[in-house]
Protein backbone atom coordinates (compact mmCIF):
# COMPACT_ATOMS: atom_id res chain seq x y z
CA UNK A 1 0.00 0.00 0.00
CA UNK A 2 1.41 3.92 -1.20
CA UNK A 3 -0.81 5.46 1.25
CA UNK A 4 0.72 7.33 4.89
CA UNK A 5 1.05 4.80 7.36
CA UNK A 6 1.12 6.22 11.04
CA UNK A 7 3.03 3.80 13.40
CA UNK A 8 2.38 4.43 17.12
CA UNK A 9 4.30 3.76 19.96
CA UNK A 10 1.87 2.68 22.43
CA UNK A 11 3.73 2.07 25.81
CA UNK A 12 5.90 5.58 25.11
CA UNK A 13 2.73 7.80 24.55
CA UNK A 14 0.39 5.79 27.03
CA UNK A 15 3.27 6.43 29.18
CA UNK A 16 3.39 10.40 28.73
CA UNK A 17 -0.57 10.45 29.19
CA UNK A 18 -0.97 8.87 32.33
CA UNK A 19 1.39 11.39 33.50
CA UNK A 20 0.19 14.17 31.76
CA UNK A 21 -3.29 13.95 33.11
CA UNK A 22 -4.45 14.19 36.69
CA UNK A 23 -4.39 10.45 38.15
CA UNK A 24 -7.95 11.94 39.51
CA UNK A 25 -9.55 11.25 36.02
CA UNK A 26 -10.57 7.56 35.79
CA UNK A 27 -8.32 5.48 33.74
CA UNK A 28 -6.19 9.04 32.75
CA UNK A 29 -3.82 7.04 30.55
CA UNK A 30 -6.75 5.44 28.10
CA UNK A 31 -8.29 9.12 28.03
CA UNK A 32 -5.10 10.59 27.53
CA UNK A 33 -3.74 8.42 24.72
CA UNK A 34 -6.94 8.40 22.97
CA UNK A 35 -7.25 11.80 22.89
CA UNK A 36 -3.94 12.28 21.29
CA UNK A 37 -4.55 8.96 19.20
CA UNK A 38 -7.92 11.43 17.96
CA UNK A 39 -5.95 14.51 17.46
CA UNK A 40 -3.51 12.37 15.34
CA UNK A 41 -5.67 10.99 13.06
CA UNK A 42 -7.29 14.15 12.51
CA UNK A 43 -4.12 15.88 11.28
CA UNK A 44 -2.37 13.70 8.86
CA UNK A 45 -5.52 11.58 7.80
CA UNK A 46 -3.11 8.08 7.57
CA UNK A 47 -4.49 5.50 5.08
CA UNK A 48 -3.65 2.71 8.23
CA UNK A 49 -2.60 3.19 11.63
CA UNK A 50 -0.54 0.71 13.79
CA UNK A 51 -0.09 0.52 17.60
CA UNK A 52 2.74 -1.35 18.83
CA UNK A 53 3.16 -2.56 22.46
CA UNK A 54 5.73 -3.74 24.56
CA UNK A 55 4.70 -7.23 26.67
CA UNK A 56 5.95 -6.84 30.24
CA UNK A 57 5.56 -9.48 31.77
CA UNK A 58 8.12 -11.68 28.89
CA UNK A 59 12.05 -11.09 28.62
CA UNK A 60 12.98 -10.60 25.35
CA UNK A 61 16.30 -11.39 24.13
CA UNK A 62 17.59 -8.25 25.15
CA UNK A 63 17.14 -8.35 28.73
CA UNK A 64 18.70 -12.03 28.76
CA UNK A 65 21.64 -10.87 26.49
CA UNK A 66 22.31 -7.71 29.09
CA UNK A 67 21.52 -8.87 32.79
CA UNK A 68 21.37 -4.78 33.28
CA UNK A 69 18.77 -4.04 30.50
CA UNK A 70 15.98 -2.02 31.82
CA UNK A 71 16.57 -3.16 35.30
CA UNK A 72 15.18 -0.91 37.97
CA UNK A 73 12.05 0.50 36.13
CA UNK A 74 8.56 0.33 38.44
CA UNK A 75 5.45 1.18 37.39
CA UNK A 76 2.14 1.93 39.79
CA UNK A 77 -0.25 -0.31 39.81
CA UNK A 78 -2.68 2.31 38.31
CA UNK A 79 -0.69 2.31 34.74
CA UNK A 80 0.17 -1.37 34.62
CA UNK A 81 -4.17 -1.99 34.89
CA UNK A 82 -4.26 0.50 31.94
CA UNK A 83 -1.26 -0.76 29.70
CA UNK A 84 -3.55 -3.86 29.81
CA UNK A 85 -6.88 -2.52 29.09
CA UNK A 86 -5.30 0.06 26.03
CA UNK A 87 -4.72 -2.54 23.05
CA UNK A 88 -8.56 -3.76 22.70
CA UNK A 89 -9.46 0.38 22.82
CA UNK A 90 -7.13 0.47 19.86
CA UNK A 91 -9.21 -2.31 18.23
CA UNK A 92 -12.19 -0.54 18.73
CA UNK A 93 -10.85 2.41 17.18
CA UNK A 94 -10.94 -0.60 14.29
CA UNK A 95 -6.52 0.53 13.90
CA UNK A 96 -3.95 -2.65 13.97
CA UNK A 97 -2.02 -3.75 17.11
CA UNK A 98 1.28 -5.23 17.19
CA UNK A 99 1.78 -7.22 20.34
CA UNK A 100 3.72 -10.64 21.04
CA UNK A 101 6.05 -11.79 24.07
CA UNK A 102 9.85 -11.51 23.21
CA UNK A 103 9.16 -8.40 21.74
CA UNK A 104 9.17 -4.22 22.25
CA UNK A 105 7.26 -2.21 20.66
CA UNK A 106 10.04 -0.43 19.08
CA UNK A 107 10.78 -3.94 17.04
CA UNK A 108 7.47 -3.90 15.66
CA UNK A 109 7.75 -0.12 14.69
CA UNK A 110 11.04 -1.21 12.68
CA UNK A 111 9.19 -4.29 10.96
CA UNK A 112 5.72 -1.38 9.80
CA UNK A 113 8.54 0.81 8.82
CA UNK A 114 10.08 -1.74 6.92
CA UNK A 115 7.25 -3.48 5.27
CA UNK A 116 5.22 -0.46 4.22
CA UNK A 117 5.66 0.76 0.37
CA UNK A 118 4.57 4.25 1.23
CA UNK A 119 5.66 7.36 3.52
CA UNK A 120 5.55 6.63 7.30
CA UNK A 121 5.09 8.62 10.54
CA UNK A 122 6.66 7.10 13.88
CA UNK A 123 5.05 8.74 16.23
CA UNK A 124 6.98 7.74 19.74
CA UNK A 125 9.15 10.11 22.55
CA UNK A 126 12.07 6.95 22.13
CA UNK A 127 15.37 8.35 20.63
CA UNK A 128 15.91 4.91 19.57
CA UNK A 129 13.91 5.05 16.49
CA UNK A 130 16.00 8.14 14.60
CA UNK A 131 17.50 4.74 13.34
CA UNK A 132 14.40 4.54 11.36
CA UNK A 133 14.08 8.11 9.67
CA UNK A 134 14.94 8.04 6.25
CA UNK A 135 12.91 10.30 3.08
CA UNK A 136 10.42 8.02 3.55
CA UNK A 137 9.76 7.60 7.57
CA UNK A 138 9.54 10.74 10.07
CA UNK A 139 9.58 10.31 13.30
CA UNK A 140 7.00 12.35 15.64
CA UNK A 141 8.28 13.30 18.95
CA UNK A 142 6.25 14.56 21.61
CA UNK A 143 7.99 17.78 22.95
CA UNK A 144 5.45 18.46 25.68
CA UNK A 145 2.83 15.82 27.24
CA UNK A 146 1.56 14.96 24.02
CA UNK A 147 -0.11 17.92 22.60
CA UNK A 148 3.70 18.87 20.88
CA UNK A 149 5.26 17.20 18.36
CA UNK A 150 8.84 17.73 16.57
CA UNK A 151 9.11 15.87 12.61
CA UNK A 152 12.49 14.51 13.09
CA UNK A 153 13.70 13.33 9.42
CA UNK A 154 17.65 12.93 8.25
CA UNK A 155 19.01 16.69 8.76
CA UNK A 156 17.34 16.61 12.60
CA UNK A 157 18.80 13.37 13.39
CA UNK A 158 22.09 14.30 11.97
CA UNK A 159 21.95 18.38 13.95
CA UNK A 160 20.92 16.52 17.20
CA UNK A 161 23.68 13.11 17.19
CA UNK A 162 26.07 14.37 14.53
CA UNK A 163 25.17 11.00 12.54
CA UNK A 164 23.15 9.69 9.96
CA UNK A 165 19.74 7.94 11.00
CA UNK A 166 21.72 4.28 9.75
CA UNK A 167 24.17 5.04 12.21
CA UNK A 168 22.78 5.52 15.32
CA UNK A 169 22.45 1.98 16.70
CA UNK A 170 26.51 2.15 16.88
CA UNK A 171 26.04 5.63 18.28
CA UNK A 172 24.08 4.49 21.14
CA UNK A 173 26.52 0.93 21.46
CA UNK A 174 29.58 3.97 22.11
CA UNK A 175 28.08 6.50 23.68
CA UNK A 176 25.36 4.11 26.27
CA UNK A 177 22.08 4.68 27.19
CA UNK A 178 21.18 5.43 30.97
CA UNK A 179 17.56 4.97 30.52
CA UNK A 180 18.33 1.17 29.03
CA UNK A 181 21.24 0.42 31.39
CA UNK A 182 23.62 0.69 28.28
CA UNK A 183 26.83 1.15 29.56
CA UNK A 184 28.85 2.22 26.22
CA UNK A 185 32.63 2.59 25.55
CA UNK A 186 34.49 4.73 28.96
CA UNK A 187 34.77 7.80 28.23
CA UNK A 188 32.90 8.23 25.52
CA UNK A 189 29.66 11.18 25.21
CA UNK A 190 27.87 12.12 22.45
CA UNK A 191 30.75 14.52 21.18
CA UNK A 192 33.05 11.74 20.94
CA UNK A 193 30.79 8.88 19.90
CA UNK A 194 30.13 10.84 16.69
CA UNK A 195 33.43 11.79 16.02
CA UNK A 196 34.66 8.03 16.24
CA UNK A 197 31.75 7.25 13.48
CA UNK A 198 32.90 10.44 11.72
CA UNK A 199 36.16 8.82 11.46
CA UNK A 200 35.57 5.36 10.88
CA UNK A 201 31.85 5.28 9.08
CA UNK A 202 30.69 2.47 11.36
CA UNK A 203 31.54 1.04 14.90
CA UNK A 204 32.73 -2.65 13.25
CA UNK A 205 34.94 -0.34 11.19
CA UNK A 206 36.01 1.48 14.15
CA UNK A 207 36.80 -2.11 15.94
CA UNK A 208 38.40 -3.30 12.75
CA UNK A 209 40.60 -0.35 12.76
CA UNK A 210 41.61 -0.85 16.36
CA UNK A 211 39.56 1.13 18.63
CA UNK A 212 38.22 -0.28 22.08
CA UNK A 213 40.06 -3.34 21.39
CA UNK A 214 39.45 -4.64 25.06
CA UNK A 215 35.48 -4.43 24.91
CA UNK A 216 34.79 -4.86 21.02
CA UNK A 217 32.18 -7.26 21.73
CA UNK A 218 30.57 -5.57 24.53
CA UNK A 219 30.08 -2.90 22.20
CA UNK A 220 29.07 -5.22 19.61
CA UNK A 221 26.52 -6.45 22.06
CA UNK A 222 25.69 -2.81 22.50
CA UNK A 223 24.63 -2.27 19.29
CA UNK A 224 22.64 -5.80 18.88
CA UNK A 225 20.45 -4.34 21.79
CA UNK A 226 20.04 -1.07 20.39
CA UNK A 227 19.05 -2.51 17.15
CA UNK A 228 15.22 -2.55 16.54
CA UNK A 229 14.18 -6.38 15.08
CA UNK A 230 12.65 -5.30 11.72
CA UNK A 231 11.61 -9.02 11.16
CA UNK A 232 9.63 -8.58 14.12
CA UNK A 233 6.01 -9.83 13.15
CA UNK A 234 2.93 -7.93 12.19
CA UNK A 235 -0.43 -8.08 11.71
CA UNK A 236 -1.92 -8.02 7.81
CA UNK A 237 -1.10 -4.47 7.00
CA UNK A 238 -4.01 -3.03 5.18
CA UNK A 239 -6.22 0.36 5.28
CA UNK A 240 -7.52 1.05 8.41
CA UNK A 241 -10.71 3.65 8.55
CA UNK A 242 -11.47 4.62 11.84
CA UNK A 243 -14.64 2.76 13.52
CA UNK A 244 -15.84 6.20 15.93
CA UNK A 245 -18.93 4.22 16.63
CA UNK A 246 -17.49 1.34 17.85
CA UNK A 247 -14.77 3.03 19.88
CA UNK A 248 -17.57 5.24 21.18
CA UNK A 249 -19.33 2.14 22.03
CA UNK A 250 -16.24 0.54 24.00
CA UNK A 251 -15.17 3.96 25.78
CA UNK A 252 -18.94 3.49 27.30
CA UNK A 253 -18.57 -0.01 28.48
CA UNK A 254 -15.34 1.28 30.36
CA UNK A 255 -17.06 4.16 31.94
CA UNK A 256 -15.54 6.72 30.11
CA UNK A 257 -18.53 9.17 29.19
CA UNK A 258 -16.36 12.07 28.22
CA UNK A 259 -14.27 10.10 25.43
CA UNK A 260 -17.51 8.44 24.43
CA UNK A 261 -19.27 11.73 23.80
CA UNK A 262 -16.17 13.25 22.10
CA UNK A 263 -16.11 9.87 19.63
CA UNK A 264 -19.66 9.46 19.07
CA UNK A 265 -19.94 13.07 17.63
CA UNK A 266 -16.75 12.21 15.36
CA UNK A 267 -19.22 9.25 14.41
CA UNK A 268 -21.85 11.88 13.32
CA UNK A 269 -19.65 14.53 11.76
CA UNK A 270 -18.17 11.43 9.53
């Protein structure tokens, strides 16, 4: 398909909703995300939409490769009960989800990215996926809550990390990643990090030429992790035209009267 696909990062923006909102609005992070899930649609009118979610409760192969991965992240209670309930909204909204144990929602961003013929929007507040901007895939960055966004394409990747999009799996194996427990090369920040792939083109060329020779495959490691799995796998991607009455209808059955007032008159306006 040639039409826009719009690739969501569910966890990341459910995330950035549930803290957005007041925790004294029921279920804040299902009213927050579908709100900006809404606002979305409305502005770039994608031919499909994807959601992709991380599943918690299953290692994936990153978090056996690095004992450190992600360790030390807790979530409330509160968020966890709506990270659960968010993936059937999505279905109502009649849009795809992309959900399977071993995997993070970033692989199955990759794999959409990948797989679709047309232009794609990444819309996700993970640094991660500048690996995936290219002429053909943006990535959408929320810059406050989620009412912000920042289009991040080739030149914004390359003025923010001093590297091209391709590059910056080997950028994040050198320079680390506190938020993943990525330790990267001693010594090395962002400055340096893209001045060794300045050099050198590539970290395996950087190894190859001699650099770090006493943790070349910790840093090859590295970069494995940072990778996003493009063969992750997807649903059928096809067209996806938003269902308002059935979303409407499923907002209800949660108790959400507010969202399902908002989508039924999107139903009526359509």
């Amino acid at each position: 398909m040639s039409g826009l696909l719009l690739a969501i990062d569910g966890d990341s923006l459910a995330h950035r909703a549930y803290h957005a909102l007041p925790k004294e609005i029921r279920l804040n992070a299902l009213v927050g995300f579908s709100n900006f899930l809404v606002r979305l649609w409305e502005a770039e009118q994608p031919q499909a939409v994807l959601v992709a979610w991380d599943t918690l409760e299953v290692p994936t192969y990153r978090h056996e490769a690095l004992e450190a991965y992600q360790s030390g992240r807790e979530f409330e209670d509160s968020i966890l009960e709506q990270l659960g309930l968010l993936p059937d909204l999505v279905r109502a909204f009649g849009f795809l989800v992309a959900k399977a144990a071993g995997y993070e929602a970033d692989d199955f961003l990759a794999a959409a990215a990948a797989a679709w013929d047309g232009p794609a929007l990444v819309a996700t507040s993970d640094r991660d996926a500048f690996q995936l901007v290219s002429e053909r895939v943006t990535v959408l960055q929320p810059v406050k809550g989620v009412s912000e966004l920042a289009r991040i394409g080739p030149a914004e990747v390359l003025d923010r990390y001093g590297v091209e999009p391709k590059q910056v799996p080997d950028f994040i194996a050198l320079r680390g990643d506190p938020s993943d427990k990525i330790p990267g090369a001693p010594g090395v920040g962002p400055k340096k990090a893209a001045d060794v792939l300045k050099q050198h083109g590539s970290l395996e060329q950087a190894l190859a030429d001699g650099r770090f020779p006493q943790i070349a495959d910790e840093l090859r490691l590295y970069r494995r992790i940072a990778t996003m799995d493009a063969d992750a796998p997807l649903p059928d991607l096809h067209a996806t035209p938003p269902d308002w009455a059935c979303a409407a209808a499923h907002a209800s059955e949660l108790r959400l009267g507010n969202l399902a007032t908002r989508l039924e008159s999107l139903r009526s306006s359509s």
